[in-house]
Protein backbone atom coordinates (compact mmCIF):
# COMPACT_ATOMS: atom_id res chain seq x y z
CA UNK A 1 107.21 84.64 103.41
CA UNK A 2 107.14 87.79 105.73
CA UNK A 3 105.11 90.81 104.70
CA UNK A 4 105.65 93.44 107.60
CA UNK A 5 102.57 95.91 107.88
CA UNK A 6 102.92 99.18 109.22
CA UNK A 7 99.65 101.65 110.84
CA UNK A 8 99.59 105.04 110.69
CA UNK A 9 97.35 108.06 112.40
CA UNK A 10 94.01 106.94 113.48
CA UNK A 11 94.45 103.55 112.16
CA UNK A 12 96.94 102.96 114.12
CA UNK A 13 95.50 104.46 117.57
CA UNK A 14 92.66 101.58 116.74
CA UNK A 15 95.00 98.78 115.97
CA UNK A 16 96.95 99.81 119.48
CA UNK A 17 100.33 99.19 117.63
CA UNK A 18 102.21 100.68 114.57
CA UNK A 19 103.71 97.68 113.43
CA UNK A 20 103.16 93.69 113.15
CA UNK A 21 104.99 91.43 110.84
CA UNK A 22 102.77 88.05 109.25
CA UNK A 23 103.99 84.87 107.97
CA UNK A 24 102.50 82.73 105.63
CA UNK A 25 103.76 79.51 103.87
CA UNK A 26 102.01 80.61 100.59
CA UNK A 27 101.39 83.38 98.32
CA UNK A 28 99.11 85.91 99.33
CA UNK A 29 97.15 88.81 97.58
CA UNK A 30 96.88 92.30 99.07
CA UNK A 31 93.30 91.85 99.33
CA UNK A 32 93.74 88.86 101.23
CA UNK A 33 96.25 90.51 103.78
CA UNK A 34 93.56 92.92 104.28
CA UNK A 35 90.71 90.97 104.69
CA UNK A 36 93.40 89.26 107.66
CA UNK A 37 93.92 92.19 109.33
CA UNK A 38 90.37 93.45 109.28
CA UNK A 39 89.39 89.99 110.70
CA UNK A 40 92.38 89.99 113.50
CA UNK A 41 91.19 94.01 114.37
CA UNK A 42 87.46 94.42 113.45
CA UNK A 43 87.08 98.15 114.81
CA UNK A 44 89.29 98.75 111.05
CA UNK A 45 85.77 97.79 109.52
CA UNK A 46 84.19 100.22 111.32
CA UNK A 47 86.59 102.56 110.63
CA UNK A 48 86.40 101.68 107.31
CA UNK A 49 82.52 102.44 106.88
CA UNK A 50 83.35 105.92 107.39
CA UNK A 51 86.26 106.61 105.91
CA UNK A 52 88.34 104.43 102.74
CA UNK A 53 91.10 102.84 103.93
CA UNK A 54 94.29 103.40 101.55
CA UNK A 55 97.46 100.54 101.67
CA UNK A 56 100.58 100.84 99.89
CA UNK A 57 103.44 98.27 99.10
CA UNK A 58 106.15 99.37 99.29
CA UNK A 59 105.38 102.95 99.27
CA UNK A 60 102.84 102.62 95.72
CA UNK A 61 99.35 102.23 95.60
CA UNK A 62 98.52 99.11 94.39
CA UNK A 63 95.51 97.13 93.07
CA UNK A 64 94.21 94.63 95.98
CA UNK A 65 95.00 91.87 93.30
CA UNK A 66 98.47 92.51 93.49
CA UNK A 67 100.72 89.45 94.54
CA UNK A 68 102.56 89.88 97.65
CA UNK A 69 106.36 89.24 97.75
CA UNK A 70 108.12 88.23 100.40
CA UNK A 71 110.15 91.17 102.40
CA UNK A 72 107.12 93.73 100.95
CA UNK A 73 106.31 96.72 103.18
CA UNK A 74 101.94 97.54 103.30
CA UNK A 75 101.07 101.13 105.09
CA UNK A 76 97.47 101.00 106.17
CA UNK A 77 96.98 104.67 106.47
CA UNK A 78 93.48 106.77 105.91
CA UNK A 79 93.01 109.39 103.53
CA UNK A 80 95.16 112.48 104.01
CA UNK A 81 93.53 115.81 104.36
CA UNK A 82 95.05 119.38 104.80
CA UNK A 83 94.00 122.65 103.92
């Protein structure tokens, strides 16, 4: 199963790449993707501590519980501000 993850703004400027594509052999919750990537780039959790970080699949927000399918699409991006 391939879930490609795409990073966006600052997020991404920490990660040093917009995109990276993981494979796994079994089913995997959001949560769990995102407890992978903040182990695999730990500067997200520091990130993180200041601002939330917000993921959608597939374009929706989603509850971390959510069963990933293979083929699904997660944006890491932080919260969006204008004024």
């Amino acid at each position: 199963m391939k879930i490609k993850v795409k990073f966006f703004s600052i997020i991404k400027d920490y990660v040093g790449t917009d995109e990276v594509t993981f494979e796994f052999s079994n089913n995997i919750k959001l949560s769990e993707l995102l407890e992978i990537i903040k182990s695999k780039w730990p500067s997200i959790r520091k990130l993180e501590d200041e601002v939330p970080i917000i993921a959608l699949v597939n374009g929706s927000i989603c509850q971390e519980d959510l069963n990933l399918k293979d083929g699904d699409e997660v944006a890491i991006i932080p919260p969006v501000s204008g004024g």
